[in-house]
C-alpha atoms as a PDB file:
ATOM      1  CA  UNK A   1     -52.003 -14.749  38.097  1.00  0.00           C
ATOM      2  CA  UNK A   2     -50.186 -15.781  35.002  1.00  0.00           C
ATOM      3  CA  UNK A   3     -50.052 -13.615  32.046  1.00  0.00           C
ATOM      4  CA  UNK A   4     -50.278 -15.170  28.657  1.00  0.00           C
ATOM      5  CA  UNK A   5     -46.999 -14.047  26.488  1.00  0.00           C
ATOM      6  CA  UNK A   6     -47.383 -11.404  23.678  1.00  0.00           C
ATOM      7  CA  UNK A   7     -46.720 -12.255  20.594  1.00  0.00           C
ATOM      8  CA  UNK A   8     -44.151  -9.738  18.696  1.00  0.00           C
ATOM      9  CA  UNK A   9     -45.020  -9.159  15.314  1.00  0.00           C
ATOM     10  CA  UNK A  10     -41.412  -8.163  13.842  1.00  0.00           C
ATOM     11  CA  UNK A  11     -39.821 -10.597  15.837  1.00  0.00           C
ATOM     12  CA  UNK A  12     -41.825 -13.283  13.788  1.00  0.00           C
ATOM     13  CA  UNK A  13     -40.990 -12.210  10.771  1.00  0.00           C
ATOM     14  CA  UNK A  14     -37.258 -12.305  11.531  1.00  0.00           C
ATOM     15  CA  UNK A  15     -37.402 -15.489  12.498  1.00  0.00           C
ATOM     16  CA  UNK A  16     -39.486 -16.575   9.202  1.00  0.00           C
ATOM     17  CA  UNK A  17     -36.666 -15.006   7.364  1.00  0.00           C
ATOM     18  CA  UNK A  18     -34.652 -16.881   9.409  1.00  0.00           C
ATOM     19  CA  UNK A  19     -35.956 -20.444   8.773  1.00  0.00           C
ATOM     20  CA  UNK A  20     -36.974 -19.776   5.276  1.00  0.00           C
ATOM     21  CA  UNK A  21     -32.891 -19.160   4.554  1.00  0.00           C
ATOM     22  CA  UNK A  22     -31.947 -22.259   6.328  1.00  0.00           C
ATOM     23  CA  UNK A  23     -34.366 -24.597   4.792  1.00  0.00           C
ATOM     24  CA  UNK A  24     -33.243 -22.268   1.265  1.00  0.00           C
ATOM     25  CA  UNK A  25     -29.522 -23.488   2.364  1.00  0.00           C
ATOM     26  CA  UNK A  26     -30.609 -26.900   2.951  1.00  0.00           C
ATOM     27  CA  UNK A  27     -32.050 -27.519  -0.165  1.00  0.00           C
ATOM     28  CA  UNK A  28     -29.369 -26.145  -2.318  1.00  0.00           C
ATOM     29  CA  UNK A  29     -26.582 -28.147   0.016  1.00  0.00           C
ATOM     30  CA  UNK A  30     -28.386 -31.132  -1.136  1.00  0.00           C
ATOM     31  CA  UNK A  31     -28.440 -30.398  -4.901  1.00  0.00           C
ATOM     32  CA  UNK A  32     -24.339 -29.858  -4.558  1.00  0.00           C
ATOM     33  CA  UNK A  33     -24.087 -32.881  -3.512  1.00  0.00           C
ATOM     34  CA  UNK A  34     -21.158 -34.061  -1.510  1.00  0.00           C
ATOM     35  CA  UNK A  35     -17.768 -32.279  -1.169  1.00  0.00           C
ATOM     36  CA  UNK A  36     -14.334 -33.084   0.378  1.00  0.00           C
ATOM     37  CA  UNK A  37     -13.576 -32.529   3.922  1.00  0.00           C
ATOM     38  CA  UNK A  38     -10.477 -29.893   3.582  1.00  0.00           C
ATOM     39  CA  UNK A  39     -13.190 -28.013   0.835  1.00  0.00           C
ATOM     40  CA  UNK A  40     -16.121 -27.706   3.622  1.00  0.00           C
ATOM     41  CA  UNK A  41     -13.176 -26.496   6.593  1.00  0.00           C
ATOM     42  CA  UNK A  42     -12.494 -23.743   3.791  1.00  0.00           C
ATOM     43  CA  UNK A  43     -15.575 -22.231   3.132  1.00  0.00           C
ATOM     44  CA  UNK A  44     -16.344 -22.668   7.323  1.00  0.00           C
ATOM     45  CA  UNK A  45     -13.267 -20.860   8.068  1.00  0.00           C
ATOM     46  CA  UNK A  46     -14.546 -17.912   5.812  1.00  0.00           C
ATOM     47  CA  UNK A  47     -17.441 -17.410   7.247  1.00  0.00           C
ATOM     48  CA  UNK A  48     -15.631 -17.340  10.520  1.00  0.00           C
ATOM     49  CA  UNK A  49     -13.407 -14.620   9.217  1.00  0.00           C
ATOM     50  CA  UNK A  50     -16.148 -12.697   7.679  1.00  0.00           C
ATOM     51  CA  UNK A  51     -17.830 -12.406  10.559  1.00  0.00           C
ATOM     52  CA  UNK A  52     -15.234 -10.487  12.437  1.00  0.00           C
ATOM     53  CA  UNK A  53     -16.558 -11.680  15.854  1.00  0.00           C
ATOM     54  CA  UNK A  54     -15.034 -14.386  18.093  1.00  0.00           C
ATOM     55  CA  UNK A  55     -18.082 -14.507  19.763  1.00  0.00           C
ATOM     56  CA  UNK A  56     -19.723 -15.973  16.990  1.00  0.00           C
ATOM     57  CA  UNK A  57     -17.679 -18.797  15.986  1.00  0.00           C
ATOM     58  CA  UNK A  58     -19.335 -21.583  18.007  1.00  0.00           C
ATOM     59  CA  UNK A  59     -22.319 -20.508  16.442  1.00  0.00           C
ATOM     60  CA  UNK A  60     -21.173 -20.617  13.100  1.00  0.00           C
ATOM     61  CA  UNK A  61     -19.794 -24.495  13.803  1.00  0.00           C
ATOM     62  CA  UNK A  62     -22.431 -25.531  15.515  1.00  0.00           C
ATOM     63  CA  UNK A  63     -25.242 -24.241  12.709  1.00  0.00           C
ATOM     64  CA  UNK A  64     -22.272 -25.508  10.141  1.00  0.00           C
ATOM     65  CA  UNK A  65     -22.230 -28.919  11.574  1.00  0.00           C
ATOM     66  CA  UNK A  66     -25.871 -29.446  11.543  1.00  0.00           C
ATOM     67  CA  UNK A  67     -26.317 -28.047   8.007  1.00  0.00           C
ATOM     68  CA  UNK A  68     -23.944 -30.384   7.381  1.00  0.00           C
ATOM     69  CA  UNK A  69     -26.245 -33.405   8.787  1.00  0.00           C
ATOM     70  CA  UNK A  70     -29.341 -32.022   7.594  1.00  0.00           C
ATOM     71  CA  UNK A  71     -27.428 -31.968   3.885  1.00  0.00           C
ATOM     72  CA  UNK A  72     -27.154 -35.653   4.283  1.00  0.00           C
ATOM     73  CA  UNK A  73     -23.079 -36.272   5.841  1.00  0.00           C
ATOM     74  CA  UNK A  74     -25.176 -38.498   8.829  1.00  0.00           C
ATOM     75  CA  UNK A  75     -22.719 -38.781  12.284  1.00  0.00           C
ATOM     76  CA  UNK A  76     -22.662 -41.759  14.143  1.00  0.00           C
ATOM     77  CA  UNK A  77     -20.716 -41.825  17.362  1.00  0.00           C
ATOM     78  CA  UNK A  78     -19.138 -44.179  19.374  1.00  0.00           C
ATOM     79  CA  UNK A  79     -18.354 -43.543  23.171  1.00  0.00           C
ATOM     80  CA  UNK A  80     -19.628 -40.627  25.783  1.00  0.00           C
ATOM     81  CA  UNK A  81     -17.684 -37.900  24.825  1.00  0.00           C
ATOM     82  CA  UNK A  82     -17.929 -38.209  21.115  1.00  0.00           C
ATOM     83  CA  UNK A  83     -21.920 -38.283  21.710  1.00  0.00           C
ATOM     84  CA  UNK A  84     -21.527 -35.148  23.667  1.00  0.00           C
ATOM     85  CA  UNK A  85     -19.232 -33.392  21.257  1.00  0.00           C
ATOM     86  CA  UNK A  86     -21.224 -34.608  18.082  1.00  0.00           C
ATOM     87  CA  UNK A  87     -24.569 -33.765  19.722  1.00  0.00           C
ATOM     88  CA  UNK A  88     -22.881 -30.455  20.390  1.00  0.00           C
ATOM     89  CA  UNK A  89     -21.999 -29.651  16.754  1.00  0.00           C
ATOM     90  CA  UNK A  90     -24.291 -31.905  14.668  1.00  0.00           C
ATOM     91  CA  UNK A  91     -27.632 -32.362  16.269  1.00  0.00           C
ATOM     92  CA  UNK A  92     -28.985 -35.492  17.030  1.00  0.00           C
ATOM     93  CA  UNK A  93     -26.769 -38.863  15.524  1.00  0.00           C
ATOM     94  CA  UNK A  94     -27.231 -42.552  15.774  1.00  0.00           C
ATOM     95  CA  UNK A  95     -24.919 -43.991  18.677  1.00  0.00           C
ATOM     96  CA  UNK A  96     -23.416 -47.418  18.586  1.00  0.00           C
ATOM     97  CA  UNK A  97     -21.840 -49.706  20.858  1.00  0.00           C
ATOM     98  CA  UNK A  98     -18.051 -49.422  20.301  1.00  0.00           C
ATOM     99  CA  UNK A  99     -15.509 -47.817  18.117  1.00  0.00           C
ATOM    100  CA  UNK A 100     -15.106 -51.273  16.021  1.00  0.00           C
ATOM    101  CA  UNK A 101     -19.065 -50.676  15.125  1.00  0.00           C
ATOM    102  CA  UNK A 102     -18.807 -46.731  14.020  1.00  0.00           C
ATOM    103  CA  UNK A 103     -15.428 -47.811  11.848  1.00  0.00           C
ATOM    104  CA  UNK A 104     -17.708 -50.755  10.607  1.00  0.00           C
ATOM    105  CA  UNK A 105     -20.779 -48.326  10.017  1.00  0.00           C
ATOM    106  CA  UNK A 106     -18.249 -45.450   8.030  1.00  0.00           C
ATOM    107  CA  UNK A 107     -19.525 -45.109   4.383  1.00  0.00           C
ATOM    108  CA  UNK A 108     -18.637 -42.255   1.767  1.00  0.00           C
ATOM    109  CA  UNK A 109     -22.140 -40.531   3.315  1.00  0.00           C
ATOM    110  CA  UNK A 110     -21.491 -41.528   6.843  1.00  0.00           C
ATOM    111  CA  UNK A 111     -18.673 -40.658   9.289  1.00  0.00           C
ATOM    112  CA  UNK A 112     -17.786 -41.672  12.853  1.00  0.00           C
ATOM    113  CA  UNK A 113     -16.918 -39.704  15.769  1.00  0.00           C
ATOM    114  CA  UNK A 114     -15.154 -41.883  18.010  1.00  0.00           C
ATOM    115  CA  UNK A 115     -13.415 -41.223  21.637  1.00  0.00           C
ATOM    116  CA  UNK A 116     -10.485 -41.381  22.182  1.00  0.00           C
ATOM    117  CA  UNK A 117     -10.519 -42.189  25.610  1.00  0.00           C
ATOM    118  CA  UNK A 118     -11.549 -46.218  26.984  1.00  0.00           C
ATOM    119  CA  UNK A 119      -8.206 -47.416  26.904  1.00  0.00           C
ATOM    120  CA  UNK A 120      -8.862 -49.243  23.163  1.00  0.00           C
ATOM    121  CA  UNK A 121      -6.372 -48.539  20.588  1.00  0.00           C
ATOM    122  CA  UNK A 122      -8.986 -48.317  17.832  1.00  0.00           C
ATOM    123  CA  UNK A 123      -7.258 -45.539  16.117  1.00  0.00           C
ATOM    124  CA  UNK A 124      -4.523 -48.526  15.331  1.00  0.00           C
ATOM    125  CA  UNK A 125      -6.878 -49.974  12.722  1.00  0.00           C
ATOM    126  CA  UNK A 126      -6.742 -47.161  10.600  1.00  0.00           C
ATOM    127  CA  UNK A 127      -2.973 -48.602   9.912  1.00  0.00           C
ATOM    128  CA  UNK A 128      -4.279 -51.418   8.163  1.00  0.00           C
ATOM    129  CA  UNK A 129      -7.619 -49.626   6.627  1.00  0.00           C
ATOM    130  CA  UNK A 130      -6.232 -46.797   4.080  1.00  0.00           C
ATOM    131  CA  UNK A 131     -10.303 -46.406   2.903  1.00  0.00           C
ATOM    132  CA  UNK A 132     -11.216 -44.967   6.336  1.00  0.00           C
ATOM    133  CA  UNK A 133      -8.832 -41.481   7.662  1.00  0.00           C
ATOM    134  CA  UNK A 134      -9.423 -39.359  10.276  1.00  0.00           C
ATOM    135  CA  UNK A 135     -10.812 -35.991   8.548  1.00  0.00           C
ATOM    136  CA  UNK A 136     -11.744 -34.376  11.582  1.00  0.00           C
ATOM    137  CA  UNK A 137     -10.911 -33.742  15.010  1.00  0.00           C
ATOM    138  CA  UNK A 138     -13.577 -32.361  18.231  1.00  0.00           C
ATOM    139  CA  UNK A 139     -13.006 -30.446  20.136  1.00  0.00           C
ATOM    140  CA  UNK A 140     -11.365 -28.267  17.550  1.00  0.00           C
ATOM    141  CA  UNK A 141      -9.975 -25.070  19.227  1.00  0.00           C
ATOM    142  CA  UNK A 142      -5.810 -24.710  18.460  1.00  0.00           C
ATOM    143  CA  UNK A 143      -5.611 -24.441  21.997  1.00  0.00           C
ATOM    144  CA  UNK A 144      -7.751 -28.116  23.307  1.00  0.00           C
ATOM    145  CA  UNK A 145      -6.663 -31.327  23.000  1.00  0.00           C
ATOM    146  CA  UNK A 146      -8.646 -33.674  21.106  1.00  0.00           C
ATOM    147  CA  UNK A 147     -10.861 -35.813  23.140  1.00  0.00           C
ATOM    148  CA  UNK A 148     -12.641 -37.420  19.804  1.00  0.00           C
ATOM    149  CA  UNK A 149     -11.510 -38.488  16.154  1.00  0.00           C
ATOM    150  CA  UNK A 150     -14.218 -37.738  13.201  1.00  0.00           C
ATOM    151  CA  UNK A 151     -13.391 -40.442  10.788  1.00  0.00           C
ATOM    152  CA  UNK A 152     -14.923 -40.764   7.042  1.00  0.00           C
ATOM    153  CA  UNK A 153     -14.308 -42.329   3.806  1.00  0.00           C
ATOM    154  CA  UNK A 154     -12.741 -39.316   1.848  1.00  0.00           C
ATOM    155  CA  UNK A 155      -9.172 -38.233   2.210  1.00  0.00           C
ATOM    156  CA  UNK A 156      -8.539 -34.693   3.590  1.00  0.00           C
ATOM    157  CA  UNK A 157      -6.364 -32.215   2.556  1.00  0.00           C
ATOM    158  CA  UNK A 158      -4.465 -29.137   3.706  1.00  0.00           C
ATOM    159  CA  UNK A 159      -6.799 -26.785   4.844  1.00  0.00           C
ATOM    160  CA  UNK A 160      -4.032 -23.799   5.714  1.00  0.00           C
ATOM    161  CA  UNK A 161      -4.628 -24.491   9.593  1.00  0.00           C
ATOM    162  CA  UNK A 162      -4.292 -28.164  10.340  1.00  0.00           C
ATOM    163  CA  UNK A 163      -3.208 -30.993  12.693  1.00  0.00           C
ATOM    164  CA  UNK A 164      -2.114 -34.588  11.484  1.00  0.00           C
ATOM    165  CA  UNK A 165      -2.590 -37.765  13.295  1.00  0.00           C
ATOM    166  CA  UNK A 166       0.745 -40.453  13.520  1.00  0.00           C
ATOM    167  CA  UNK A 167       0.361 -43.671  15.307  1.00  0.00           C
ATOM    168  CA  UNK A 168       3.899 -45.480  15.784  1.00  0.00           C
ATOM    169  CA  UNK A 169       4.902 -48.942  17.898  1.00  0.00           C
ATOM    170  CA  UNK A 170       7.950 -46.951  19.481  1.00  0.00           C
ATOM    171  CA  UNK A 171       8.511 -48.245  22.809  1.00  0.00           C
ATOM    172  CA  UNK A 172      10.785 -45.140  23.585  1.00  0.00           C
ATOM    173  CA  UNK A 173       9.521 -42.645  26.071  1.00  0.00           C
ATOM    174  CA  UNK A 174       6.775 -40.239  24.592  1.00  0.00           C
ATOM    175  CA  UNK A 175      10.024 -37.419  25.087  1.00  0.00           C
ATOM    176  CA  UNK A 176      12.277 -39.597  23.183  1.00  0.00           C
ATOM    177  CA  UNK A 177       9.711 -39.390  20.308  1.00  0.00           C
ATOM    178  CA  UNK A 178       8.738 -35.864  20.332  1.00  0.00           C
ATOM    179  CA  UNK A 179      12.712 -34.919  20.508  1.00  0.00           C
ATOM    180  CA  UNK A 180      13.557 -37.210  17.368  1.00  0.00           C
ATOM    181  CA  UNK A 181      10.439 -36.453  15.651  1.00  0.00           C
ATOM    182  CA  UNK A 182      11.641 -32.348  16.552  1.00  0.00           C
ATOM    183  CA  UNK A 183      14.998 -33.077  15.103  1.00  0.00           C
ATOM    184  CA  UNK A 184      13.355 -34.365  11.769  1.00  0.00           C
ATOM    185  CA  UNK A 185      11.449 -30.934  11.465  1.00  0.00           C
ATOM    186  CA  UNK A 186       8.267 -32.053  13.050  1.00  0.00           C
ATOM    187  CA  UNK A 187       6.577 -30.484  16.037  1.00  0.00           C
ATOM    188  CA  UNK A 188       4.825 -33.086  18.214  1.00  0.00           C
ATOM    189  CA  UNK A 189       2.920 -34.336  21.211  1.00  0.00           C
ATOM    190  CA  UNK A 190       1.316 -37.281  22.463  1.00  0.00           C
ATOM    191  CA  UNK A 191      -2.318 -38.160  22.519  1.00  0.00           C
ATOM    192  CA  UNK A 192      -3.202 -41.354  23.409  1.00  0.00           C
ATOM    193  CA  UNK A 193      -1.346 -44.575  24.153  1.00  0.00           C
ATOM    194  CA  UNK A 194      -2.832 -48.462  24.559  1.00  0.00           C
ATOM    195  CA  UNK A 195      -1.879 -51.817  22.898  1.00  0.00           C
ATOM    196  CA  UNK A 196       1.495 -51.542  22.683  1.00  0.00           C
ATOM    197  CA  UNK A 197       0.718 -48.489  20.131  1.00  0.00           C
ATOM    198  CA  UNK A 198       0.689 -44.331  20.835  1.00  0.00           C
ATOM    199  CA  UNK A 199      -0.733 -42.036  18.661  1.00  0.00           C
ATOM    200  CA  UNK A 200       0.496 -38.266  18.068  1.00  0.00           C
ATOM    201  CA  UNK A 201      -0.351 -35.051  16.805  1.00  0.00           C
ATOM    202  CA  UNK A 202       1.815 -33.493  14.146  1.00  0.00           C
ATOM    203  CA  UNK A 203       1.355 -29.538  13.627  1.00  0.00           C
ATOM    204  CA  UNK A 204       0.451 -28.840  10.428  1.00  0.00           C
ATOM    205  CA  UNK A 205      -0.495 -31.078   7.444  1.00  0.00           C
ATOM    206  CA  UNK A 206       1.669 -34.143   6.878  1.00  0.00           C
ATOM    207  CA  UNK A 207       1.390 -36.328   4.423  1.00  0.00           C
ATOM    208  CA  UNK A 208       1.397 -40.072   5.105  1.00  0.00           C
ATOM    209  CA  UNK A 209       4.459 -39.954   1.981  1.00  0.00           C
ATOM    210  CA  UNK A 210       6.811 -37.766   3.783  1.00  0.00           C
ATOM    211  CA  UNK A 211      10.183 -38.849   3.968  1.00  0.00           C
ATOM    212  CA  UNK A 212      10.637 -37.632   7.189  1.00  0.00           C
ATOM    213  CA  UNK A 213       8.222 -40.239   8.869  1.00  0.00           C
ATOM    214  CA  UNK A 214      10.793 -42.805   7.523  1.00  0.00           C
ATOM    215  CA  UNK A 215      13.576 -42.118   9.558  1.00  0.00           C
ATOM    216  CA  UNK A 216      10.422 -41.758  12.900  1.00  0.00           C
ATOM    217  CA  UNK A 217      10.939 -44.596  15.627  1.00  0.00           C
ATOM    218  CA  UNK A 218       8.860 -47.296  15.153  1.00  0.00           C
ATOM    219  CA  UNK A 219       8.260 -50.361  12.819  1.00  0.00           C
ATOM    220  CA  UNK A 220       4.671 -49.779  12.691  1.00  0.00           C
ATOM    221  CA  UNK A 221       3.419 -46.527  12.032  1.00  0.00           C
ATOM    222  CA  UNK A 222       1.686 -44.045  10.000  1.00  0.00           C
ATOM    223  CA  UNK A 223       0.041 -40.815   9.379  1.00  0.00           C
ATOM    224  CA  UNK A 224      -3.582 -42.012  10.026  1.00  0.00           C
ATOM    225  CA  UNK A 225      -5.525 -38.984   8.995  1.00  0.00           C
ATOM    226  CA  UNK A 226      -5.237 -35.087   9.500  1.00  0.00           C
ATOM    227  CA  UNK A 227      -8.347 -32.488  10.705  1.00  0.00           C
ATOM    228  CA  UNK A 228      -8.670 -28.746  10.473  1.00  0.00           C
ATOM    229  CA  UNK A 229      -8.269 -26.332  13.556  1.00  0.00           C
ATOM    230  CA  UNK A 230     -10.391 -23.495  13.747  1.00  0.00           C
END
């Protein structure tokens, strides 16, 4: 025979406490209004420190993220992973068709999680579109490659922990390019590579106005965005 399931009195009120600070959060997230990308990483990576335990950090980015949504930054994503990873860390999001529809959809409330895999060179656009950057980057462990680009309407900054995207035209072996780009002072690896383009990842924060870049292979190429690592 079943039994019906006790009720614990203190455990309720924890968890009242619990939902009453979260909506209490909510509502004063929404009266801040918006903030900048490298700005929300900060605060996020100080709560990670204060908390002292590893254990706890993919808590404290998941419940991040979805404050985040709930505070009104919607997600859209484009592509299975990037509706994994964003259901993952935001909650529920609106899904489109293709990457060209999320970078259509990005407004200064709205970003775009977008794979990286499907063999599309979407990440190319972003040469030609300096309103849209990448500001974020999933997964977002130093030691996992990215397998989805957040992209948004503000311009991020240097966070103190950070990892810069580069998309060049080289036809030189991805090597070559990490070797030249090493002798210029920048560490490097490739990412992705389709259309005739191949995008990078550049430790650290590099702006798209370093002189370095200049002397890079490639006639077309940039720095297309940067996102924190936590």
């Amino acid at each position: 025979m079943l039994e019906e399931p006790s009720l614990d009195p203190t455990r309720q009120t924890l968890d009242g406490r619990l939902i009453d600070a979260l909506s209490a959060a909510l509502a004063h997230r929404a009266a801040a209004g918006p903030t900048s990308p490298d700005a929300e990483a900060l605060m996020l990576r100080g709560l990670i420190a204060q908390a002292g335990d590893p254990g706890r950090k993919a808590l404290l980015l998941a419940l991040f993220g979805r404050l985040s949504a709930q505070g009104g930054a919607a997600v859209i994503a484009a592509g299975p992973a990037a509706q994994t990873l964003a259901a993952d860390r935001f909650g529920p999001m609106q899904a489109v068709d293709s990457p060209e529809a999320a970078l259509d959809a990005v407004t200064p409330d709205t970003s775009a999680l977008i794979d990286l895999g499907g063999g599309r060179p979407w990440w190319g656009r972003l040469l030609a579109r300096p309103d849209l950057r990448v500001v974020g980057a999933l997964p977002d462990a130093p030691e996992t490659a990215p397998r989805a680009l957040l992209v948004g309407a503000a311009r991020p900054g240097p966070t103190g922990d950070d990892r810069t995207f580069w998309v060049t035209d080289a036809t030189l072996p991805d090597a070559r390019i990490v070797e030249t780009l090493a002798a210029l002072g920048l560490s490097a690896r490739p990412l992705a590579a389709s259309g005739g383009l191949k995008l990078f990842v550049l430790a650290g924060y590099v702006q798209g106005e370093d002189g370095r870049l200049d002397q890079a292979p490639g006639s077309l190429k940039g720095v297309i965005g940067a996102a924190p690592v936590f």
